[in-house]
N, C-alpha and C. Protein backbone atom coordinates (compact mmCIF):
# COMPACT_ATOMS: atom_id res chain seq x y z
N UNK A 1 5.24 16.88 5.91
CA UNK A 1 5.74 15.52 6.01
C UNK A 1 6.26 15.25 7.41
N UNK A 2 6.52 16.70 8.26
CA UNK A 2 7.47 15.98 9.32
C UNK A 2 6.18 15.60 10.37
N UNK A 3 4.94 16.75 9.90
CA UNK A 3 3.93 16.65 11.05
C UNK A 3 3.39 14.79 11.39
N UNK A 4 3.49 14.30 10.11
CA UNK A 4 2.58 13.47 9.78
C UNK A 4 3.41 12.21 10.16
N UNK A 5 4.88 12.24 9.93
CA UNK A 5 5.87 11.71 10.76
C UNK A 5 5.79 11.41 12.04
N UNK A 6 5.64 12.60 12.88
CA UNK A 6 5.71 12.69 14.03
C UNK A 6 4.29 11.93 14.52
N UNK A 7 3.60 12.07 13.93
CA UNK A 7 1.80 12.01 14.37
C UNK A 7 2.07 10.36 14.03
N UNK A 8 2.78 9.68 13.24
CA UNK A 8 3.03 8.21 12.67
C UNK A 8 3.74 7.33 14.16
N UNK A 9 4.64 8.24 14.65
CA UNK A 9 5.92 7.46 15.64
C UNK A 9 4.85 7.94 17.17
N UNK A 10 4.11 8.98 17.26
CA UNK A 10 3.22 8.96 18.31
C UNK A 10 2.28 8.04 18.69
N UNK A 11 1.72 7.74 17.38
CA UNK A 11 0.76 6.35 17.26
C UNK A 11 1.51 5.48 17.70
N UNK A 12 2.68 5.10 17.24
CA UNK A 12 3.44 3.85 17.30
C UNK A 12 3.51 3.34 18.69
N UNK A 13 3.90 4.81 19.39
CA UNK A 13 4.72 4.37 20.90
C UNK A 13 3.73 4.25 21.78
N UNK A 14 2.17 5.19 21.38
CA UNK A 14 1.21 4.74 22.41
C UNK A 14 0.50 3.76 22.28
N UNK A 15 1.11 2.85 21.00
CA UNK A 15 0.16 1.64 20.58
C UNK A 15 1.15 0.68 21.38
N UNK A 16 2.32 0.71 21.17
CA UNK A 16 3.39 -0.08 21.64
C UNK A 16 2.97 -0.31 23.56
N UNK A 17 2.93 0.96 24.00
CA UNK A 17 2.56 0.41 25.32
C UNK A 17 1.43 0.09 25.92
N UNK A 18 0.58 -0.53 25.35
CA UNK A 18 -0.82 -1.30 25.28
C UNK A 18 -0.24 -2.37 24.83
N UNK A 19 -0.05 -2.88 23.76
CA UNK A 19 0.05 -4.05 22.89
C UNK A 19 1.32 -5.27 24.00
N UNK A 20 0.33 -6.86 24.04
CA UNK A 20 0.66 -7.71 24.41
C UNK A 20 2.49 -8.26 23.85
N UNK A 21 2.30 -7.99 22.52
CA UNK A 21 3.71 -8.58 22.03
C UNK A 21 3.68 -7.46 20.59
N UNK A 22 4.97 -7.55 19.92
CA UNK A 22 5.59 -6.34 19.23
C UNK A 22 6.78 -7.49 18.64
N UNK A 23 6.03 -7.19 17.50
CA UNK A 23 7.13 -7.79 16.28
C UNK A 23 7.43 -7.34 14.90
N UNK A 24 8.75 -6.57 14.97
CA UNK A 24 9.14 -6.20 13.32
C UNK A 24 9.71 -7.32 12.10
N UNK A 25 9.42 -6.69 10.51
CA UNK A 25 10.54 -7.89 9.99
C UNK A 25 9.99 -6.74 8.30
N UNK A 26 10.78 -7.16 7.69
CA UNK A 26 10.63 -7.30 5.98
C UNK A 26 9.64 -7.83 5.50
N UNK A 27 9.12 -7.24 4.24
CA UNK A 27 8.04 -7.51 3.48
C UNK A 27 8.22 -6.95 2.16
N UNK A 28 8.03 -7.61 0.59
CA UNK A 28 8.44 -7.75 -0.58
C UNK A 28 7.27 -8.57 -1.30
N UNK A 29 6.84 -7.80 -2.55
CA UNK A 29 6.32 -8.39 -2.86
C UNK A 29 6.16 -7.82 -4.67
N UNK A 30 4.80 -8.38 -5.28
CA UNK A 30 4.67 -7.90 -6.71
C UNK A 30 3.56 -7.13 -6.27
N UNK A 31 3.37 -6.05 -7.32
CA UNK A 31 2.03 -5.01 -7.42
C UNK A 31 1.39 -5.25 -8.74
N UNK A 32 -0.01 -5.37 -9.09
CA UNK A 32 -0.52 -5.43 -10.12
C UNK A 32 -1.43 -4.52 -10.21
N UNK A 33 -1.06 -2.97 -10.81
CA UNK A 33 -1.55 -1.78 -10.96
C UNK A 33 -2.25 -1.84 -12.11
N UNK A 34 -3.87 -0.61 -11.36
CA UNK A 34 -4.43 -0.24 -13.01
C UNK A 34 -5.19 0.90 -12.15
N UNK A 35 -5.31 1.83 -13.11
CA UNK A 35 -6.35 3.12 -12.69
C UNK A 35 -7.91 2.86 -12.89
N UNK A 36 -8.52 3.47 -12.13
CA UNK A 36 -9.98 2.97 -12.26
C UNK A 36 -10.73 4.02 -12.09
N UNK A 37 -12.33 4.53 -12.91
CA UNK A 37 -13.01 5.42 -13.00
C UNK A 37 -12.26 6.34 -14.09
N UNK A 38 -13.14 7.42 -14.41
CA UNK A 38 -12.61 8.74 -15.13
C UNK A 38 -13.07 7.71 -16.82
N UNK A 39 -12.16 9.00 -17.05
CA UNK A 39 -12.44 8.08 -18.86
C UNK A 39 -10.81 7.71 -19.35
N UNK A 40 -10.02 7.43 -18.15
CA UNK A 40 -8.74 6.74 -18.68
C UNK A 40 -8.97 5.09 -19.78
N UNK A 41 -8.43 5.08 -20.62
CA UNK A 41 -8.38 3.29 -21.48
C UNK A 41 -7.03 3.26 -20.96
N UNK A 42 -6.79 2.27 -19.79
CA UNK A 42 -5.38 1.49 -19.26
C UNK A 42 -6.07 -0.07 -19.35
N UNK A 43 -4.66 -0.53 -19.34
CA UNK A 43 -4.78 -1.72 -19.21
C UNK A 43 -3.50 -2.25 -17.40
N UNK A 44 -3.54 -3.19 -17.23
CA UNK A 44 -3.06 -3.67 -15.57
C UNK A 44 -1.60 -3.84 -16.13
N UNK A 45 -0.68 -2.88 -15.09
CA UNK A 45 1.02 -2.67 -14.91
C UNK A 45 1.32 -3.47 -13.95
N UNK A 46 2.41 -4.46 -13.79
CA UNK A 46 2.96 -5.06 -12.80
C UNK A 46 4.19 -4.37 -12.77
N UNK A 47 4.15 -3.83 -11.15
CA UNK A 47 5.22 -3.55 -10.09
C UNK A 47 5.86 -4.47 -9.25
N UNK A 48 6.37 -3.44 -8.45
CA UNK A 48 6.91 -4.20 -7.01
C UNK A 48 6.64 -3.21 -6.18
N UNK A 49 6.78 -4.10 -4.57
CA UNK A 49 7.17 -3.16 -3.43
C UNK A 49 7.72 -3.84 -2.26
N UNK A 50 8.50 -3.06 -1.64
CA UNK A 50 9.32 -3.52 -0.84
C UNK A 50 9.50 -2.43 0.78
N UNK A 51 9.73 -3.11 2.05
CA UNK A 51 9.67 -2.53 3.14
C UNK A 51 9.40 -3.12 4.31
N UNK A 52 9.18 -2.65 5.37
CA UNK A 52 9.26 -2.67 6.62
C UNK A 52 7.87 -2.69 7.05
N UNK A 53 8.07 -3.91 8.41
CA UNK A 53 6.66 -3.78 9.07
C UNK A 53 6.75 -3.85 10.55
N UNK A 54 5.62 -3.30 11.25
CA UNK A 54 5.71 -3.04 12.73
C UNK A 54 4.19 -4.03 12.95
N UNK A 55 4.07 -4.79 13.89
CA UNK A 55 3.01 -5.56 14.47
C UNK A 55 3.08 -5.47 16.00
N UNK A 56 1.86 -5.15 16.25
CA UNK A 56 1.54 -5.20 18.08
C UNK A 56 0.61 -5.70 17.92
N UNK A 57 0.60 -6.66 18.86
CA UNK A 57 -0.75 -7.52 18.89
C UNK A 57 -1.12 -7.28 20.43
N UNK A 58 -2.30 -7.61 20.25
CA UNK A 58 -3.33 -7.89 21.55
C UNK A 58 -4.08 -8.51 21.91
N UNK A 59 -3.68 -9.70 22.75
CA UNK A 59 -3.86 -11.42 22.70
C UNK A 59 -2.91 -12.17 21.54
N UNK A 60 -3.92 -13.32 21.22
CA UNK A 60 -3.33 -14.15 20.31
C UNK A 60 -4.74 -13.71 18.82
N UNK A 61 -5.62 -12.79 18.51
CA UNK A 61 -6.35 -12.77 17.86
C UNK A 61 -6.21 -11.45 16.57
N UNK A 62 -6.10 -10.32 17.77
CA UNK A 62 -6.08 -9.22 17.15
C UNK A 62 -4.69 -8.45 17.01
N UNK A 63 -4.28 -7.84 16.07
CA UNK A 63 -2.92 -6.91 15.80
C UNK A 63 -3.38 -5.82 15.20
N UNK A 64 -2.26 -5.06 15.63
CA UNK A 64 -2.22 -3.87 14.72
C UNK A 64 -0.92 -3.41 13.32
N UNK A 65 -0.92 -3.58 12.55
CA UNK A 65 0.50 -3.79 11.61
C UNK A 65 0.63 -2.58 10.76
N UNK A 66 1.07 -1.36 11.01
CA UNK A 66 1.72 -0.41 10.29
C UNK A 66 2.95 -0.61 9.42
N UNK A 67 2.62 -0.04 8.19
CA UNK A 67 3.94 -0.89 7.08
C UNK A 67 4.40 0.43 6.67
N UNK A 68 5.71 0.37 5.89
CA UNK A 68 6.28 1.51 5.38
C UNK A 68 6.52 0.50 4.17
N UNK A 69 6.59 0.95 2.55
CA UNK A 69 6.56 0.04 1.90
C UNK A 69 6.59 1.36 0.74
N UNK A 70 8.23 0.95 0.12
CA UNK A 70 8.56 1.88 -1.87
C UNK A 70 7.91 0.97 -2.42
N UNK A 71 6.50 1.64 -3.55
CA UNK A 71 5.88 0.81 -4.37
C UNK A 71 5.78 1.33 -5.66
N UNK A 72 6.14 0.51 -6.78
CA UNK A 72 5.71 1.35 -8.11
C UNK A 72 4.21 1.13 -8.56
N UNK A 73 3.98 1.87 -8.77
CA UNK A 73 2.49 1.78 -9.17
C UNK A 73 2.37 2.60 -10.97
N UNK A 74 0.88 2.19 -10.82
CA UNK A 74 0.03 2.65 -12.69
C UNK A 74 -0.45 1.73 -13.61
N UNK A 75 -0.09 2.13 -15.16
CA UNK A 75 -1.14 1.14 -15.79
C UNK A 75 -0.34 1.62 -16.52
N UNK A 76 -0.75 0.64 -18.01
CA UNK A 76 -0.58 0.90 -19.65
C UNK A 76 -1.62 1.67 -20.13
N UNK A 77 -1.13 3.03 -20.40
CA UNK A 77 -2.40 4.04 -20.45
C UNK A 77 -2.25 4.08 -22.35
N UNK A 78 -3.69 3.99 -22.50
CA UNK A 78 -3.60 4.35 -24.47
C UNK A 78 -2.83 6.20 -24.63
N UNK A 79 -2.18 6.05 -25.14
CA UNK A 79 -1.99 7.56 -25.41
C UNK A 79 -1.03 6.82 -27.37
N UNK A 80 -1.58 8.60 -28.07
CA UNK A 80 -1.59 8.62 -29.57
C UNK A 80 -1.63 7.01 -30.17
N UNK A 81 -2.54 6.41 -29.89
CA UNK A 81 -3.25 5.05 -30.49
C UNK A 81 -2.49 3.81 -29.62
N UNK A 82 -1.04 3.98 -29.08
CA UNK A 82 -0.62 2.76 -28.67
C UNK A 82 -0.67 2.94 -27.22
N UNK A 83 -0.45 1.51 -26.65
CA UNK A 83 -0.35 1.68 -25.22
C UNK A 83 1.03 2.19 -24.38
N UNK A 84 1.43 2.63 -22.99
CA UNK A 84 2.72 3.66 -22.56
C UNK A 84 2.78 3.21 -21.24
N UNK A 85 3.54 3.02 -20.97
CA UNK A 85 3.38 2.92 -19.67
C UNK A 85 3.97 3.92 -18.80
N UNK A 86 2.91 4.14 -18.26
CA UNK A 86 3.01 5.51 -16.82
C UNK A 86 3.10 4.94 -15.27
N UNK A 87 4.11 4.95 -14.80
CA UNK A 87 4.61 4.88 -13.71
C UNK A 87 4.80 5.73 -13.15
N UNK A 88 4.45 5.47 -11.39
CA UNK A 88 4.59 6.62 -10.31
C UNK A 88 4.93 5.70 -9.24
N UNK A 89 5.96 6.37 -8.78
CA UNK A 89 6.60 5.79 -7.28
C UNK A 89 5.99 6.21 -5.58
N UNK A 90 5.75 5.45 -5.16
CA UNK A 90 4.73 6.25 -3.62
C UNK A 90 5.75 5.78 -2.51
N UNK A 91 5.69 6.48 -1.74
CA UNK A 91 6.12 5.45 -0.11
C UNK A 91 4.67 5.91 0.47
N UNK A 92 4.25 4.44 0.60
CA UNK A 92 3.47 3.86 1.01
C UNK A 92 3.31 3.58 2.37
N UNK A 93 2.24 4.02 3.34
CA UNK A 93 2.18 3.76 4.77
C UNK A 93 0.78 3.13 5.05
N UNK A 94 0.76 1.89 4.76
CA UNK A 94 -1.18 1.08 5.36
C UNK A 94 -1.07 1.30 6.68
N UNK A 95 -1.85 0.78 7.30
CA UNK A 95 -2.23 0.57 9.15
C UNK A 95 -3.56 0.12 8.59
N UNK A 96 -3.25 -1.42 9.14
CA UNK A 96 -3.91 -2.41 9.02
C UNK A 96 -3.84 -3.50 10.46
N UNK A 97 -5.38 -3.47 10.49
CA UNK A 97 -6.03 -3.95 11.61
C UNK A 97 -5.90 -5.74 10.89
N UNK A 98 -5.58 -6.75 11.70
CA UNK A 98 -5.51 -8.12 11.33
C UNK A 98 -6.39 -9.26 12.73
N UNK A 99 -6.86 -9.80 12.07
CA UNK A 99 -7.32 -10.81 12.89
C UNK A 99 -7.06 -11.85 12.49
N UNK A 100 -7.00 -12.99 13.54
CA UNK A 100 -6.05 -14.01 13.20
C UNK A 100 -7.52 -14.81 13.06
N UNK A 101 -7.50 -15.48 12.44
CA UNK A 101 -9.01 -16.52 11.70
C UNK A 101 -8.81 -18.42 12.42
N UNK A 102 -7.64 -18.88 11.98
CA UNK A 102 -7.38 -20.29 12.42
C UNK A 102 -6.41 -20.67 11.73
N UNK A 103 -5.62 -21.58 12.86
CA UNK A 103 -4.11 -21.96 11.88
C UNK A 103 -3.45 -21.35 11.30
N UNK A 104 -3.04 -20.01 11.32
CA UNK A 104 -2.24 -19.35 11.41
C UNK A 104 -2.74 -18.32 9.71
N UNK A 105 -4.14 -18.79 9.67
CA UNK A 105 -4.46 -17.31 8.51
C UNK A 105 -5.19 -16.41 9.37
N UNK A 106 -5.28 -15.30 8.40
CA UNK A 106 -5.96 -14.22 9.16
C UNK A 106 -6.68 -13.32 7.87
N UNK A 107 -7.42 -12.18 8.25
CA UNK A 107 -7.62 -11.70 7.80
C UNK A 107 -7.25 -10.30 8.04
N UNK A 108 -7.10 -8.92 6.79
CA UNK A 108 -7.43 -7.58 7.33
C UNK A 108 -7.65 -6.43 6.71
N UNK A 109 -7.94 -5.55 7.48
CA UNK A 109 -8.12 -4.20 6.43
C UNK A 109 -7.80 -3.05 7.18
N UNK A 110 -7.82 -1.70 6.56
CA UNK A 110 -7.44 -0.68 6.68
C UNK A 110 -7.07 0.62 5.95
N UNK A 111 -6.52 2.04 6.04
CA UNK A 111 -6.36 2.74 5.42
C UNK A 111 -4.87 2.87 4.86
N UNK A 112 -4.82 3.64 4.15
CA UNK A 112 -3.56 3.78 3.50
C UNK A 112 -2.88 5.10 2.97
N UNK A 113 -1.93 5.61 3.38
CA UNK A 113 -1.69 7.06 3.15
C UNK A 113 -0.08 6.94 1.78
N UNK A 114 -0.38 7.34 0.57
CA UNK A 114 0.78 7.37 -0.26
C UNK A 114 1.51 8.48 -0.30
N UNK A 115 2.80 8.74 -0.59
CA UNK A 115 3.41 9.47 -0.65
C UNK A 115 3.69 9.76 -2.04
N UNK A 116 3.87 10.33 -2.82
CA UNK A 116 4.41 10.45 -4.25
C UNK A 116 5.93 10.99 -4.16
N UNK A 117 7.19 9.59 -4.36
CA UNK A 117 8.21 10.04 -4.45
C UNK A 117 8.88 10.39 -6.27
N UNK A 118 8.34 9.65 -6.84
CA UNK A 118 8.87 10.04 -8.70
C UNK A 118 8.31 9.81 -9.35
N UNK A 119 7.80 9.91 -10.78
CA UNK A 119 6.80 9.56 -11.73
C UNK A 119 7.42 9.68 -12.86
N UNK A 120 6.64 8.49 -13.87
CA UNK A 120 7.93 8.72 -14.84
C UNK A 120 6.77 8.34 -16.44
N UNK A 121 6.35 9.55 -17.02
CA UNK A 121 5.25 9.72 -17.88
C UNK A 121 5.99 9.57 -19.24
N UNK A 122 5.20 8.82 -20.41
CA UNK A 122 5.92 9.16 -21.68
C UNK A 122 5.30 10.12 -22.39
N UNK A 123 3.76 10.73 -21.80
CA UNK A 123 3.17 11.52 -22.79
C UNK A 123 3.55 13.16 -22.24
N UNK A 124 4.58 13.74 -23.51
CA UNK A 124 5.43 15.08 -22.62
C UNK A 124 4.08 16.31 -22.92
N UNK A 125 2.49 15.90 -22.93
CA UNK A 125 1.97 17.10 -23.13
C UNK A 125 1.62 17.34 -21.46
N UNK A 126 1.52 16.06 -20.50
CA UNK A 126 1.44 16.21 -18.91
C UNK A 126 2.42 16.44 -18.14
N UNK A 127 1.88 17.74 -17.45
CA UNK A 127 3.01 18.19 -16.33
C UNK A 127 2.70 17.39 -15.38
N UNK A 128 3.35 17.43 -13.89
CA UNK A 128 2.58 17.17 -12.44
C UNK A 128 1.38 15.99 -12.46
N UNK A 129 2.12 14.59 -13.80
CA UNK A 129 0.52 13.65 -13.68
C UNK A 129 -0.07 13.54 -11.81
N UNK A 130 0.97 13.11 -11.33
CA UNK A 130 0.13 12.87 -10.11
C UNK A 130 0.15 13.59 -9.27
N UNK A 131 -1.00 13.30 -8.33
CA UNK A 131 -0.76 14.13 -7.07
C UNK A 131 0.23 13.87 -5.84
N UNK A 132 0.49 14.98 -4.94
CA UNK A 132 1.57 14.26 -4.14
C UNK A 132 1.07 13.26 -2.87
N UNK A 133 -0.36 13.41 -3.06
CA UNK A 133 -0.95 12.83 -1.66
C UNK A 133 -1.96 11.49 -2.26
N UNK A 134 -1.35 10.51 -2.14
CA UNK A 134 -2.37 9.27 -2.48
C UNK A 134 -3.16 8.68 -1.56
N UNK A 135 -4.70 8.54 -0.96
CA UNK A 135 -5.32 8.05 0.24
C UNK A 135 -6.31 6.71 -0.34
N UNK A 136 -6.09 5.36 0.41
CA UNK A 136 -6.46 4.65 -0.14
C UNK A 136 -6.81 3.52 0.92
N UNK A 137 -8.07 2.65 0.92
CA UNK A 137 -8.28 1.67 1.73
C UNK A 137 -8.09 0.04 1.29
N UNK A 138 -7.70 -0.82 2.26
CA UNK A 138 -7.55 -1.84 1.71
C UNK A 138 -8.14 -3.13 2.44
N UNK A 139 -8.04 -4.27 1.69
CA UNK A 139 -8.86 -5.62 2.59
C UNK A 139 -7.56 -6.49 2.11
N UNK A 140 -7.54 -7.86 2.63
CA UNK A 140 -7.12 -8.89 2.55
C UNK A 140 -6.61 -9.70 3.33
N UNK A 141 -6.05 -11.59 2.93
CA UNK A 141 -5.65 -11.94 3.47
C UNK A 141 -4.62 -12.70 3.13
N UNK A 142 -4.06 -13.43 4.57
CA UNK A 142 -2.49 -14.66 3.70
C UNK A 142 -2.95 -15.28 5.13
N UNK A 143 -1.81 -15.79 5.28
CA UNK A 143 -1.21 -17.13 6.33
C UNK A 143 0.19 -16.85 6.95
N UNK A 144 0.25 -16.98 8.17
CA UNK A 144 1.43 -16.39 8.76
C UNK A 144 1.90 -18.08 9.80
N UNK A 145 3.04 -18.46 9.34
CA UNK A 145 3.74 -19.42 10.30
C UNK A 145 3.88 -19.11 11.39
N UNK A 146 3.99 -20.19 12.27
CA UNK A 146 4.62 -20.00 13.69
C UNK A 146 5.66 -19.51 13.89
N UNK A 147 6.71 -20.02 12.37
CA UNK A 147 7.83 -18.89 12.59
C UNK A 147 8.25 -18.19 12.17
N UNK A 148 6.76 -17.00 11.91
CA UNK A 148 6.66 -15.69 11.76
C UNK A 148 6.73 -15.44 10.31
N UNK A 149 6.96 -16.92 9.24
CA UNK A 149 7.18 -16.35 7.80
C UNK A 149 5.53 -16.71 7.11
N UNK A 150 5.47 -15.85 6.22
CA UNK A 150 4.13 -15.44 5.15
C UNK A 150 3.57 -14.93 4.07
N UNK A 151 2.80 -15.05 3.85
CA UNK A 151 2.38 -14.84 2.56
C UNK A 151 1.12 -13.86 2.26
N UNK A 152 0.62 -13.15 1.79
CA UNK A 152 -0.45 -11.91 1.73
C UNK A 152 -1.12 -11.98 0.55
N UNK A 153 -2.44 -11.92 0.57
CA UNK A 153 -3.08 -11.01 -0.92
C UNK A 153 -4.05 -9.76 -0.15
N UNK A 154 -3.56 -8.75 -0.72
CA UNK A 154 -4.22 -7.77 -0.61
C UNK A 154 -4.72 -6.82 -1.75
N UNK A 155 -5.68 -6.08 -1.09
CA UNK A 155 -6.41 -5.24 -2.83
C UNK A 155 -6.39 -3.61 -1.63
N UNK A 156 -5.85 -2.56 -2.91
CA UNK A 156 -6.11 -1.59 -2.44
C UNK A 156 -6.59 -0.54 -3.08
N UNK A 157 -7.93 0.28 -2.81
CA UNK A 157 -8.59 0.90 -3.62
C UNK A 157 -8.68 2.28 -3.20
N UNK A 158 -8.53 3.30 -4.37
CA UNK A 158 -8.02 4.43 -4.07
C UNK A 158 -9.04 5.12 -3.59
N UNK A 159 -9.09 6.01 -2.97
CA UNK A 159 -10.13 7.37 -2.64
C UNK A 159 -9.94 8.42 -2.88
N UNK A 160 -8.48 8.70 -3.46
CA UNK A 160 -8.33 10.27 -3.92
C UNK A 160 -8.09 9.76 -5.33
N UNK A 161 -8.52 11.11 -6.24
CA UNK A 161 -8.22 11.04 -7.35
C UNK A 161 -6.65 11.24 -7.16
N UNK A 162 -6.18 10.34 -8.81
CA UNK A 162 -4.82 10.98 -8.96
C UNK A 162 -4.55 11.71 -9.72
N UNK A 163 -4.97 12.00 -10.82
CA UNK A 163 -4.81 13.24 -11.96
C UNK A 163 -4.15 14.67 -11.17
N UNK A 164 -3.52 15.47 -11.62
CA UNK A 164 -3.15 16.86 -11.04
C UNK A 164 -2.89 17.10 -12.41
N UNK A 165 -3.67 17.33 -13.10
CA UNK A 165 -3.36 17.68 -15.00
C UNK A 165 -4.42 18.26 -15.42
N UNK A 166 -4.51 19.14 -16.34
CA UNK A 166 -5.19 19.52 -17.15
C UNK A 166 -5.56 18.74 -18.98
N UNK A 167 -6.29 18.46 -19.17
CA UNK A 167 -5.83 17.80 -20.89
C UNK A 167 -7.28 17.52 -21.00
N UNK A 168 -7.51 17.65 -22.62
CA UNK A 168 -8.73 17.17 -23.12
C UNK A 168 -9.32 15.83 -23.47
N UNK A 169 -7.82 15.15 -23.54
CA UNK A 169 -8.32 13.81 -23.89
C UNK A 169 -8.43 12.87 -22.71
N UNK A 170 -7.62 13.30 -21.29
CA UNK A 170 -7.84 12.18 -20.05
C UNK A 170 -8.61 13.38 -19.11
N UNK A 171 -9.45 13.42 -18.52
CA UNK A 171 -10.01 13.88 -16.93
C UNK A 171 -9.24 12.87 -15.85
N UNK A 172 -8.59 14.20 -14.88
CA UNK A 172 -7.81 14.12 -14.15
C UNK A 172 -8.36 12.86 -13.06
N UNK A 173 -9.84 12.07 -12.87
CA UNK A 173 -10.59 12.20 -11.90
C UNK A 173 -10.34 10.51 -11.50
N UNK A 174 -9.46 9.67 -12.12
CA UNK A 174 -9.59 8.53 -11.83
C UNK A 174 -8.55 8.16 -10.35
N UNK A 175 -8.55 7.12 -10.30
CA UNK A 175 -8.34 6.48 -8.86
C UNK A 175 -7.39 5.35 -9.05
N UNK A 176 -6.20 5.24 -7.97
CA UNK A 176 -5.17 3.83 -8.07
C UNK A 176 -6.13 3.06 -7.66
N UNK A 177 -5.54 1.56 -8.29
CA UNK A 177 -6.44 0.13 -7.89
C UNK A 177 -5.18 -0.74 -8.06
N UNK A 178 -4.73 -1.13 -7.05
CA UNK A 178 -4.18 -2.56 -6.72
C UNK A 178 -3.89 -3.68 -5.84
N UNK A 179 -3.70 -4.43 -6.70
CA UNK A 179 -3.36 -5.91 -5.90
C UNK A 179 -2.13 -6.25 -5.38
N UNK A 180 -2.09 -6.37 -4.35
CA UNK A 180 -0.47 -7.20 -3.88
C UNK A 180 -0.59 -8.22 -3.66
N UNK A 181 0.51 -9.30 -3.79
CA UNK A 181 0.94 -10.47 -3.50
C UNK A 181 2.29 -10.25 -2.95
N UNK A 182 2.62 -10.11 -1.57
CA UNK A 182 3.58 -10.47 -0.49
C UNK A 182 4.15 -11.43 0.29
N UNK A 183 5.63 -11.38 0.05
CA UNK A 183 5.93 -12.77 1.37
C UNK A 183 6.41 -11.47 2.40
N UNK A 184 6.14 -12.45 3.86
CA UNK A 184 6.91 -11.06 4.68
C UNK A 184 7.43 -12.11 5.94
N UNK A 185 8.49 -11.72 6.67
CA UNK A 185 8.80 -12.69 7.61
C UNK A 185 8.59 -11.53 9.07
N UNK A 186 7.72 -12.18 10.33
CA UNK A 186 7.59 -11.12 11.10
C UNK A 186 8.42 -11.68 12.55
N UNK A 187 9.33 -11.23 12.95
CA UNK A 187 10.27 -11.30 13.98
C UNK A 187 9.88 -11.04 15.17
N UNK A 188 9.35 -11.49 16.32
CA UNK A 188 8.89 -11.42 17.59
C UNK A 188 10.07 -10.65 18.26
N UNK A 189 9.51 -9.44 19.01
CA UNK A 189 10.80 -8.80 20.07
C UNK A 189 10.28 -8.58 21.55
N UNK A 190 9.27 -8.59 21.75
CA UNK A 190 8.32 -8.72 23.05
C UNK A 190 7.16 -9.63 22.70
N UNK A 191 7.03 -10.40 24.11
CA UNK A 191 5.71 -10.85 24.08
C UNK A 191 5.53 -10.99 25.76
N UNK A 192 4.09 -10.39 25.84
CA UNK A 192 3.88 -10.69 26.97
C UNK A 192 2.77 -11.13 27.30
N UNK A 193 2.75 -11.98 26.83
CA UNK A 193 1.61 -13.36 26.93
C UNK A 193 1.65 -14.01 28.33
C-alpha cells in the first residue's frame, strides 16, 4: 500500500508541473451496485461515496482528475431462497482523463484501482468474500459550472474478479458493476492560462 502511495503522489507532482491550472474540491454522491458475470442471482444495491478530487488541466479542453473516494459497494445476492444484502467497502482511486465537450459539459474515462477496506456478508458459510484488490475501468459524463460546481454520471466496470471464496452454490468469478451519480464542487488554486 505504501509503494502504490508513493507511485500515486509521484504521478501527482510530475503531473502538477506540466499542468496549465490545478484545482482541488469535494465530491459525494449515490452508488447503484450489482455484480455481473459468474452464476451470482443479485439484484442492484444502492450506496454512497464520498471524497476528494485533484484536477490539472491542460489548456481549457483537456484534464487530468485523480479522485480518492470511501464507496460502499454490492448487490442483493439470493442466498437460502431470500434476497441479503452483501456489502463491501473500497477506497477507491479513478484517474480519469476529461475533456471538456461545450458549455461547460465534458466527457471521460479511465482506470480505477479499489481498495477493500470492510465487508459485511450475511451468509456465515463465506470467509474472505472479497478480494483485497478491486481493478476497474470507467466512462462518463456531467456538466461543470464556471464556478467550479457539478454534476457526474459515471459507470464503472470491473476487470478483476471479486470472489476470494470457495462454495458450491456461487463461483467466485463475477465482477463489480456500477453507476454513480455525483455532485462535486472543483476549487481553482493555480491557473496559468
Amino acid at each position: 500500500m505504501k509503494k502504490i502511495t508513493l507511485a500515486i503522489l509521484f504521478a501527482a507532482m510530475s503531473t502538477f508541473s506540466f499542468a496549465q491550472s490545478f484545482s482541488i474540491g469535494p465530491k459525494a454522491g449515490v452508488n447503484i451496485s450489482n455484480y455481473s458475470g459468474g452464476n451470482i442471482n443479485s439484484d442492484a444495491k444502492v450506496g454512497y461515496h464520498f471524497g476528494g478530487l485533484l484536477n490539472f488541466g491542460f489548456g481549457s479542453i483537456f484534464s487530468i482528475q485523480p479522485e480518492v473516494l470511501f464507496s460502499t459497494q454490492g448487490a442483493k445476492v439470493e442466498s437460502a431462497g431470500s434476497k441479503k444484502d452483501f456489502k463491501t467497502n473500497y477506497l477507491n482511486i479513478p484517474v480519469m482523463l476529461k475533456f471538456r465537450i461545450a458549455n461547460g459539459f465534458y466527457i471521460e474515462g479511465g482506470p480505477q484501482a479499489g481498495f477493500k477496506l470492510s465487508e459485511s456478508i450475511p451468509d456465515q458459510t463465506i470467509n474472505n468474500f472479497a478480494k483485497n484488490l478491486d481493478l476497474s475501468v470507467g466512462a462518463g459524463l456531467g456538466y461543470q459550472s464556471d464556478a467550479g460546481l457539478g454534476i457526474g454520471l459515471r459507470y464503472m466496470a470491473g476487470l478483476s474478479k471479486v470472489g476470494d471464496f470457495s462454495s458450491t452454490e456461487i463461483k467466485p468469478d463475477f465482477k463489480n458493476s456500477v453507476v454513480q451519480v455525483s455532485v462535486f464542487w472543483v476549487i481553482p488554486l493555480i491557473n496559468k492560462n
